[in-house]
Protein backbone atom coordinates (compact mmCIF):
# COMPACT_ATOMS: atom_id res chain seq x y z
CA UNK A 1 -65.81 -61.66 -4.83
CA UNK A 2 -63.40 -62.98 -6.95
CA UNK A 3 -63.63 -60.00 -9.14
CA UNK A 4 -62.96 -57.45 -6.79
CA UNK A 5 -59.98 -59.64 -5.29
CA UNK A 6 -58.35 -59.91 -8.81
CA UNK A 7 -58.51 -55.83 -8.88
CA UNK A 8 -56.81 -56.02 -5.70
CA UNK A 9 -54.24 -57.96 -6.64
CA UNK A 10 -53.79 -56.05 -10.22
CA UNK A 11 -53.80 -52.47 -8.38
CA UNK A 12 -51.19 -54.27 -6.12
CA UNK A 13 -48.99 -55.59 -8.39
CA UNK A 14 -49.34 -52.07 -10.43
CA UNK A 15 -48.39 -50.18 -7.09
CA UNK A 16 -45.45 -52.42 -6.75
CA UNK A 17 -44.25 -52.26 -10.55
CA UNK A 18 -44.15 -48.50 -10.28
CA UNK A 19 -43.08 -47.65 -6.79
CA UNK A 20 -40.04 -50.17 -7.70
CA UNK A 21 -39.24 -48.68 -11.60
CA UNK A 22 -39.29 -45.60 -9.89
CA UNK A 23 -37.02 -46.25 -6.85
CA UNK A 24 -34.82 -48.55 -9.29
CA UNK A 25 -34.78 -45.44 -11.86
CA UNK A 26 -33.75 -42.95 -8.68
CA UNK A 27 -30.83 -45.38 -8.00
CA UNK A 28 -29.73 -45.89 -11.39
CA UNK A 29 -29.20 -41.93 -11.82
CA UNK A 30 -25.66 -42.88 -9.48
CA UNK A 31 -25.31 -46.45 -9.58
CA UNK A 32 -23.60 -48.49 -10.47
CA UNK A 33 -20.61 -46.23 -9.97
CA UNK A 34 -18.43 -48.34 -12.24
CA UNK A 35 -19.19 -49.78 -15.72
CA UNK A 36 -20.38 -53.77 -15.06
CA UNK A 37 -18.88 -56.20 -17.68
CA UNK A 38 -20.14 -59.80 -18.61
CA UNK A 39 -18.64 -62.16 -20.85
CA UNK A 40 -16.32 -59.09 -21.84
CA UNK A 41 -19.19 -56.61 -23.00
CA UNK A 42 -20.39 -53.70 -20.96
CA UNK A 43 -23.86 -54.08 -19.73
CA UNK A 44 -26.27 -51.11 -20.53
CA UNK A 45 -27.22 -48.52 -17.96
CA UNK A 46 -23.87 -49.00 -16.92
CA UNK A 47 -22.07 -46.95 -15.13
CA UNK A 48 -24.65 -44.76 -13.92
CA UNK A 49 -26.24 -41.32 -15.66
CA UNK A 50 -24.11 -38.84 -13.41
CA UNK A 51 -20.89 -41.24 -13.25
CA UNK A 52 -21.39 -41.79 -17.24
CA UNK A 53 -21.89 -38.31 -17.75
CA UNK A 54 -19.69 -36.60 -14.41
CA UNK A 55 -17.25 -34.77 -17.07
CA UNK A 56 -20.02 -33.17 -19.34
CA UNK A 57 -21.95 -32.56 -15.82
CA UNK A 58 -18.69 -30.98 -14.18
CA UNK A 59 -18.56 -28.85 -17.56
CA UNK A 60 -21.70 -27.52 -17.78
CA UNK A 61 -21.85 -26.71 -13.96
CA UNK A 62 -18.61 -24.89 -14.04
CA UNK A 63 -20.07 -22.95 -17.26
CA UNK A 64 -23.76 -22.14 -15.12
CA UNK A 65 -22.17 -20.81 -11.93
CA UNK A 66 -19.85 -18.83 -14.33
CA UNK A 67 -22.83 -17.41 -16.77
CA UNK A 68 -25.91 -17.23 -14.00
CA UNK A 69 -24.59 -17.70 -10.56
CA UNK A 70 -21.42 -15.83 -9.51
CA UNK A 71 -20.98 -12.95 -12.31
CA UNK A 72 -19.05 -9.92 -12.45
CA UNK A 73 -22.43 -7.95 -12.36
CA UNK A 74 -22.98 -9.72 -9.15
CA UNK A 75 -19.67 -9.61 -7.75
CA UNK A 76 -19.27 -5.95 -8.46
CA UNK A 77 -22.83 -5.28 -6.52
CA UNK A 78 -21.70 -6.85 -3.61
CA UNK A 79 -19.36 -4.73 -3.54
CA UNK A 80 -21.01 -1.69 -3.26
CA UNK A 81 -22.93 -2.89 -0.55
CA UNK A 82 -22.15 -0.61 2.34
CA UNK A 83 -22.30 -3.51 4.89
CA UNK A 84 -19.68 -5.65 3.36
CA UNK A 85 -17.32 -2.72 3.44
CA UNK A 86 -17.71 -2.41 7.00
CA UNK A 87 -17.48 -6.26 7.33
CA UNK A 88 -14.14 -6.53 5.23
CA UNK A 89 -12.91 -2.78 6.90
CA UNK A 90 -13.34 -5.15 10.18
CA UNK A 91 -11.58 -7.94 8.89
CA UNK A 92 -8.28 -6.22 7.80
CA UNK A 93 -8.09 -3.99 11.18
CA UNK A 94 -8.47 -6.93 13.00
CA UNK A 95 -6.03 -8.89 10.73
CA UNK A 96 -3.21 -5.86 11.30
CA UNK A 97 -3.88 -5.57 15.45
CA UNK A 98 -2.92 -9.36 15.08
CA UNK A 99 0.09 -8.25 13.21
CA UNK A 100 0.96 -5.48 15.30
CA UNK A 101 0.84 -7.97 18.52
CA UNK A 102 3.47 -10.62 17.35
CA UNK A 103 5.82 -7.89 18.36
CA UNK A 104 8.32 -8.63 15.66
CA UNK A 105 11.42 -6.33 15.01
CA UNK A 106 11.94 -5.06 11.05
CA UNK A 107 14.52 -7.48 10.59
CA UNK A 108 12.49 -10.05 11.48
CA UNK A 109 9.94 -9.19 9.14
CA UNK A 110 12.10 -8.40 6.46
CA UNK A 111 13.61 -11.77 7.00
CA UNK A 112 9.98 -13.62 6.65
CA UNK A 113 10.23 -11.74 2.99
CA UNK A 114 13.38 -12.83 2.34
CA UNK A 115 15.20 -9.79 2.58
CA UNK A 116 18.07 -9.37 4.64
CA UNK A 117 18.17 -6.28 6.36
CA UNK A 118 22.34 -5.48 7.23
CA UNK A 119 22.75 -2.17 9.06
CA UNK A 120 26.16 -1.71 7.04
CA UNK A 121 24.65 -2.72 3.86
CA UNK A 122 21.89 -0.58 4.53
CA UNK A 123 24.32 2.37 5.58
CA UNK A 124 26.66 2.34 2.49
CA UNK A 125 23.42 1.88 0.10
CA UNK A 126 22.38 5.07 1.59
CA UNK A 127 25.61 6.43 0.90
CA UNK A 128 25.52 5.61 -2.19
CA UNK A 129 22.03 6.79 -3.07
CA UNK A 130 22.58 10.22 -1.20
CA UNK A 131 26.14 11.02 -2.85
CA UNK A 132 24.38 10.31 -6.19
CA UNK A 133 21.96 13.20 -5.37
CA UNK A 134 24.35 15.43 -4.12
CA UNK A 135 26.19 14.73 -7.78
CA UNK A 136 23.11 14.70 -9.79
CA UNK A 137 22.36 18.20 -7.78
CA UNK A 138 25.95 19.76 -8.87
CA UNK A 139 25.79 18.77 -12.47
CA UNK A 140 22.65 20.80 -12.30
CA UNK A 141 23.15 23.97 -14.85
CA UNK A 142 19.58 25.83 -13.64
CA UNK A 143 20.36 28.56 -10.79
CA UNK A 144 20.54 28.38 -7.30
CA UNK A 145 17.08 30.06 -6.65
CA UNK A 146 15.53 27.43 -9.06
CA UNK A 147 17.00 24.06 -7.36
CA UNK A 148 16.59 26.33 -3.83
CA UNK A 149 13.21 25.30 -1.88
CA UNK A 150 10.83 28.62 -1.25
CA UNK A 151 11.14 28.02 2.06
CA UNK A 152 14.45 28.06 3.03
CA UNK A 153 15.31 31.46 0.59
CA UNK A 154 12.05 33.14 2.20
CA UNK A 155 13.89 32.33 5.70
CA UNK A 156 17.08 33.37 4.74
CA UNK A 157 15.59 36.69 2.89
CA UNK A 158 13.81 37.16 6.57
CA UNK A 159 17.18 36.54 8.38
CA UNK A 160 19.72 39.26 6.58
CA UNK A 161 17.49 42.34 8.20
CA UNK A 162 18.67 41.03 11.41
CA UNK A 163 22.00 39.73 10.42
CA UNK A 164 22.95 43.54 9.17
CA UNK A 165 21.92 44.60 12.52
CA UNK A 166 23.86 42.29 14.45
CA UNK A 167 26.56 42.94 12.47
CA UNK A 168 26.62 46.64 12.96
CA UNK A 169 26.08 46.27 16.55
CA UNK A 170 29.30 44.11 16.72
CA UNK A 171 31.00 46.70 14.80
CA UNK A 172 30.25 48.97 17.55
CA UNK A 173 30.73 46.73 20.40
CA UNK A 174 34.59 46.43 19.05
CA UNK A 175 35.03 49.54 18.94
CA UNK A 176 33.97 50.72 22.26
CA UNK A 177 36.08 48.11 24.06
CA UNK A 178 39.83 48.28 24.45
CA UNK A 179 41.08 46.26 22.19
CA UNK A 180 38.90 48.32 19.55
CA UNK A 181 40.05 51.66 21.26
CA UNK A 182 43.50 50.93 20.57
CA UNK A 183 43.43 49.16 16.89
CA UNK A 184 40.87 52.39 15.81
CA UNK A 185 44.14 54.48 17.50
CA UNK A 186 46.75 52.69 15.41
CA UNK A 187 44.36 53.20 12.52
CA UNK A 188 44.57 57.07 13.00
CA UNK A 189 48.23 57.03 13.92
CA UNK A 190 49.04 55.56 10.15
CA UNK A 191 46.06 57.49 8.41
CA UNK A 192 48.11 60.41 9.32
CA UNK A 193 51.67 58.89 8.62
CA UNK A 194 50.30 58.22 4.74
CA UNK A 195 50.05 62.30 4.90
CA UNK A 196 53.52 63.17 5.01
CA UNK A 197 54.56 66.47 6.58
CA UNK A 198 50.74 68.15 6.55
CA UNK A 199 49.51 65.12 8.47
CA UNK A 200 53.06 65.03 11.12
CA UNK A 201 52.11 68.86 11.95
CA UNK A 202 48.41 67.96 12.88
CA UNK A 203 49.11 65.11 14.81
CA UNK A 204 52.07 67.10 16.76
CA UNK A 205 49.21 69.88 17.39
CA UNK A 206 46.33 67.35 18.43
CA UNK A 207 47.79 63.84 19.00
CA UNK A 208 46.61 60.33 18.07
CA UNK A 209 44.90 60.50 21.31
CA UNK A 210 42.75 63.38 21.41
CA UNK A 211 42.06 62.79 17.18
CA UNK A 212 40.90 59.27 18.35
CA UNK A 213 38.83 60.41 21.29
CA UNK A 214 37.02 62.75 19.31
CA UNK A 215 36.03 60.28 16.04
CA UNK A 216 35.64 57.43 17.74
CA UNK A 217 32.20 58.13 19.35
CA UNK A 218 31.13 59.18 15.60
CA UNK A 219 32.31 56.06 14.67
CA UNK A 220 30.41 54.09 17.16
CA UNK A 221 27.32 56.43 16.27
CA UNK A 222 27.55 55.54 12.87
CA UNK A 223 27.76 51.80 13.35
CA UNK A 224 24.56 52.13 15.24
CA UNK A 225 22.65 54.30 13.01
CA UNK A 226 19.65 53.05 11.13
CA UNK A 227 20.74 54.54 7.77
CA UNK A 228 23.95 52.26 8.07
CA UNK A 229 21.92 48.96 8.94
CA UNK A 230 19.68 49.56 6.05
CA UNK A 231 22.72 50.07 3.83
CA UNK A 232 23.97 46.84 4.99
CA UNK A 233 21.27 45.58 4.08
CA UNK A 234 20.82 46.39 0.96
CA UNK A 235 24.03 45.08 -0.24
CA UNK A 236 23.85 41.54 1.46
CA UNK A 237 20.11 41.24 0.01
CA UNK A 238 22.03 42.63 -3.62
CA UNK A 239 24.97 40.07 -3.05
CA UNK A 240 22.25 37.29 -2.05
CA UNK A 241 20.63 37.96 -5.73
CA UNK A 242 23.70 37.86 -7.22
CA UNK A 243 24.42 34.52 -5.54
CA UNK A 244 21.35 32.92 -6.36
CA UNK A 245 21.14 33.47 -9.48
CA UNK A 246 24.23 31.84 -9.96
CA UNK A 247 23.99 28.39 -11.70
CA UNK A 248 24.69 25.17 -9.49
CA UNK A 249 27.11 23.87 -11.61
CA UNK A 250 29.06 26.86 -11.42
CA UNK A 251 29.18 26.99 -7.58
CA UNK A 252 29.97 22.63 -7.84
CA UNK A 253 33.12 23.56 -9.56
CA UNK A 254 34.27 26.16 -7.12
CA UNK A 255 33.77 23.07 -4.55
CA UNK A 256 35.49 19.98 -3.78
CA UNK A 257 33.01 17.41 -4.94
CA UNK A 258 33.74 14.42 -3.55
CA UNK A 259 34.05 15.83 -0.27
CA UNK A 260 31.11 17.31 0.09
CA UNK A 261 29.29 14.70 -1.16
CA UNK A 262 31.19 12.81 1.78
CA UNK A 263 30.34 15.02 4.13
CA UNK A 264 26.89 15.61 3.51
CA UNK A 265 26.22 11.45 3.52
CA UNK A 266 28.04 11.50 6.96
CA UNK A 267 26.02 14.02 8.31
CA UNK A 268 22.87 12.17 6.90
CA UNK A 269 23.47 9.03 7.78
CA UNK A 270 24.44 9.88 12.09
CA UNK A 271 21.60 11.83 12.17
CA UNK A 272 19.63 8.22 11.06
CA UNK A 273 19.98 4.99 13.42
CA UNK A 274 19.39 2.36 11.34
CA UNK A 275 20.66 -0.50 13.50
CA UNK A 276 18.86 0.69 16.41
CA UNK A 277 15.70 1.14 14.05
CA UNK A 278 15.89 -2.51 12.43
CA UNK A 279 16.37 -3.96 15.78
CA UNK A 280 13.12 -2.24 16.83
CA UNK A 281 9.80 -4.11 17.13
CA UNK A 282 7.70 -2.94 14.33
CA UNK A 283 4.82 -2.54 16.99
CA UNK A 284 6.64 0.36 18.83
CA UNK A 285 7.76 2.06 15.62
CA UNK A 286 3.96 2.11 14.57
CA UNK A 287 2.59 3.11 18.02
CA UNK A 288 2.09 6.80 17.56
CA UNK A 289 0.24 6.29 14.19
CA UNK A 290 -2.27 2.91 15.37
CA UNK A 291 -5.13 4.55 15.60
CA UNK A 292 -4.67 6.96 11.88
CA UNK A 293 -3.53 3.03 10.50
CA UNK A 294 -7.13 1.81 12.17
CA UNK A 295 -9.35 4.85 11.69
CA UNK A 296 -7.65 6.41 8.28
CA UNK A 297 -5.45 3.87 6.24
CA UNK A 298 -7.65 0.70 6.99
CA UNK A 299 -10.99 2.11 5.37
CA UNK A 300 -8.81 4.18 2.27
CA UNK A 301 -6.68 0.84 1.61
CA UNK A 302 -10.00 -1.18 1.69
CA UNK A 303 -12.07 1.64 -0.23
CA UNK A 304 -8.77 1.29 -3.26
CA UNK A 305 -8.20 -2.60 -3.24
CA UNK A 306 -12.35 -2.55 -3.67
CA UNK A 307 -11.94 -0.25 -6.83
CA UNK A 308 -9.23 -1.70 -7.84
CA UNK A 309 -11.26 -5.32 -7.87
CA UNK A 310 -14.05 -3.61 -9.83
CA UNK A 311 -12.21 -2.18 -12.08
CA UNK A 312 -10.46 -5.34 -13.16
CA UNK A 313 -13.28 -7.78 -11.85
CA UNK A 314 -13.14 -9.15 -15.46
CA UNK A 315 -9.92 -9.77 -15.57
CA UNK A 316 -9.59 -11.70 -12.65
CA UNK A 317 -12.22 -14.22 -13.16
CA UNK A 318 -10.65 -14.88 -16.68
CA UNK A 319 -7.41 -15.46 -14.94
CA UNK A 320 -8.60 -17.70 -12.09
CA UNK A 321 -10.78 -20.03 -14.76
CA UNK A 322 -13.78 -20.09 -12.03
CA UNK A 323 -15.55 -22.68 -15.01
CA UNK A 324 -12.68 -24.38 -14.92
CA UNK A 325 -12.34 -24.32 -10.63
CA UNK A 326 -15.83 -25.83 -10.71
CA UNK A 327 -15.27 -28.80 -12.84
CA UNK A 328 -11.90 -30.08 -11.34
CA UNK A 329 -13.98 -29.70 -8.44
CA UNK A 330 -16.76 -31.95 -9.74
CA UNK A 331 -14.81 -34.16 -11.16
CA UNK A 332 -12.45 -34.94 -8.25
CA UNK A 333 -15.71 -35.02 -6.08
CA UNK A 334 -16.84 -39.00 -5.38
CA UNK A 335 -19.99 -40.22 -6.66
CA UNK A 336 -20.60 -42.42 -3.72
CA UNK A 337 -20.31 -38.73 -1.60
CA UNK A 338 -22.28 -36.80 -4.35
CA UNK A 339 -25.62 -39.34 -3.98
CA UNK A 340 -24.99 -39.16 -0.26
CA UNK A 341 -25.17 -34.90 -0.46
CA UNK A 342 -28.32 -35.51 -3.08
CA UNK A 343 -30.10 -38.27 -1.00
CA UNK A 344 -29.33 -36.11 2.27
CA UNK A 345 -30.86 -32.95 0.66
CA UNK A 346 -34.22 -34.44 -1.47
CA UNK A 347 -34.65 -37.46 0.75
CA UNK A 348 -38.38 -36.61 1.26
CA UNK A 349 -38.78 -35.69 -2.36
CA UNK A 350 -37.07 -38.94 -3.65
CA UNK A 351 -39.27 -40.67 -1.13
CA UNK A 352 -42.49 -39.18 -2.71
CA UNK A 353 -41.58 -40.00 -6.31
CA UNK A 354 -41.21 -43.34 -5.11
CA UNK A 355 -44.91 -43.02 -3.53
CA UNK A 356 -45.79 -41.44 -6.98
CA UNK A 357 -44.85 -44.26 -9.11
CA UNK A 358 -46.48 -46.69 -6.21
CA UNK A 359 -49.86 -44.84 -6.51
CA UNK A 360 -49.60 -44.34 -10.42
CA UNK A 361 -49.46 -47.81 -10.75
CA UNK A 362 -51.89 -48.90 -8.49
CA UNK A 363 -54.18 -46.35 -10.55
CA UNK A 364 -52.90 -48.62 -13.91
CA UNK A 365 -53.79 -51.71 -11.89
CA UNK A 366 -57.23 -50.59 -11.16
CA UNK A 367 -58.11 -49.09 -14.32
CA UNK A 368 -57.20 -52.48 -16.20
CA UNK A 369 -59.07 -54.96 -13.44
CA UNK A 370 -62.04 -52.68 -14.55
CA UNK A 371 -61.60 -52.77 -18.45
CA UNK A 372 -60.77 -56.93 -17.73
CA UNK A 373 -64.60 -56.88 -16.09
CA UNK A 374 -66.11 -55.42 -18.37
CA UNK A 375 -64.75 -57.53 -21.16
């Protein structure tokens, strides 16, 4: 009897040793959390492992999340995924209907940018930058057709058809109307004045009058006549070459400069309302084009800053020192909150090496109460 209580009380007191080395062992990975001094000497095992060691721990964290855990490899498959590019596409359309709604006019936003938006400023910058052109354009020694859109000599090619024939037709409206009569009269009356005596005797036989009568339908006849459009024609398209081809710099220096330049700017500038524009809430400026911003621009802006971020993935993680992020982060973090997160998380698996160390030394305890019997 005595025997078996002695093994009792051996795998007992082993049970205890172990469950308490272990739970003591547990507690000595955080605590103490400062060093303990006596008699001016720091006592061993103190501070803890992870306060002792919370610098080379922060270090080699910040090195593991860099190396295993969030990699560019990693980073640059996520985003490929097609589901976080709908996810972030969501994001930033939400983000600009948000913007859209605070209803803000472009000086106000220029103003949260620092930039002060003055509607006279603004003007005589514009000024400025178009009288610069319109210098930069008449200092220009290539030809007229070069610096000359396609367009606009294609429409003015199209136009001089019609312009001959508008021409001619005004031609002959003049000279069927009074007025026209009476100048294409006066016009006979001196052709035959510049003849002398030869042209006197004609125009005492047949008279200004009856001379005038007579031409003056051929005249209007050959105003209207297609051969004489087509003629016209032909020499505006000729003098239109002629013009083009004439350098810019040439045609600048025929020109008053300055006042052109002036002129054009005006013109420019009153066809533009800037103070009514800048005084405009940017939401009603961008109305017509909200749903090619939400449907178009969103997804291509996302689609390029994506790229962009894979392209330079690299880069970026060298620049924001995510090692380095880590470890200030560990470091700053308190121990006393760190064993809370650990104890919170492995309670039940602290718990069972502290049953562990219990049972392994109850198994000690019993295993020496037997070797004690049979000695």
């Amino acid at each position: 009897m005595e025997a078996i209580i002695s093994a009792g009380i051996m795998v007992f007191v082993g049970a205890l040793i172990g469950g308490v080395t272990n739970f003591i062992a547990i507690k000595m990975l955080f605590r103490p959390y400062q060093p303990v001094y006596l008699f001016g000497k720091r006592l061993p095992f103190t501070p803890g492992l992870i306060p002792k060691r919370r610098g080379e721990l922060a270090f080699q964290l910040g090195k593991m999340v860099v190396e295993h855990l969030v990699t560019p490899e990693g980073i640059k498959k996520r985003m490929e995924d097609h589901s976080f590019h709908k996810q972030l596409q969501t994001i930033v359309s939400k983000a600009v209907e948000e913007w859209l709604k605070k209803n803000k006019t472009v000086e106000e936003m220029a103003g949260e940018f620092g930039i002060d938006l003055n509607s006279d400023l603004l003007n005589e910058k514009l000024k400025q930058a178009i009288k610069l052109k319109v210098e930069k354009l008449f200092n220009n020694d290539a030809a007229l057709k070069e610096v000359l859109p396609g367009e606009i000599k294609k429409a003015i090619e199209d136009l001089i058809p019609a312009i001959s024939k508008m021409l001619t037709e005004k031609g002959a409206q003049y000279f069927e109307s009074l007025e026209g009569r009476e100048a294409f009269q006066k016009m006979i009356g001196d052709f035959f004045l510049q003849k002398g005596t030869f042209g006197s005797m004609i125009q005492m036989f047949l008279g200004n009058m009856q001379i005038a009568d007579k031409l003056l339908p051929e005249a209007v006849k050959f105003f209207r006549h297609q051969g004489t459009i087509d003629w016209l024609s032909s020499v505006l398209f000729k003098e239109w070459h002629r013009f083009i081809e004439t350098p810019v710099s040439e045609l600048a220096n025929k020109a008053n400069k300055e006042q052109i330049s002036d002129f054009l700017a005006k013109v420019i500038i009153d066809q533009i309302p800037i103070e009514e524009k800048i005084k405009e809430p940017v939401s009603s400026l961008l109305e017509p084009y909200q749903q090619t911003i939400k449907e178009t621009m969103v997804p291509k802006m996302v689609s390029q800053a994506l790229a962009f971020l894979q392209a330079n993935v690299e880069r970026i993680m060298q620049v924001l020192h995510i090692d380095q992020i880590v470890a200030d982060q560990v470091e700053s973090f308190s121990v006393e909150r760190l064993e809370q997160v650990v104890s919170a998380i492995s309670k039940k698996e602290l718990k069972m090496i502290t049953y562990l160390g219990a049972l392994l030394g109850g198994i000690v305890g019993f295993i020496q109460s037997i070797i004690i019997l049979i000695l």
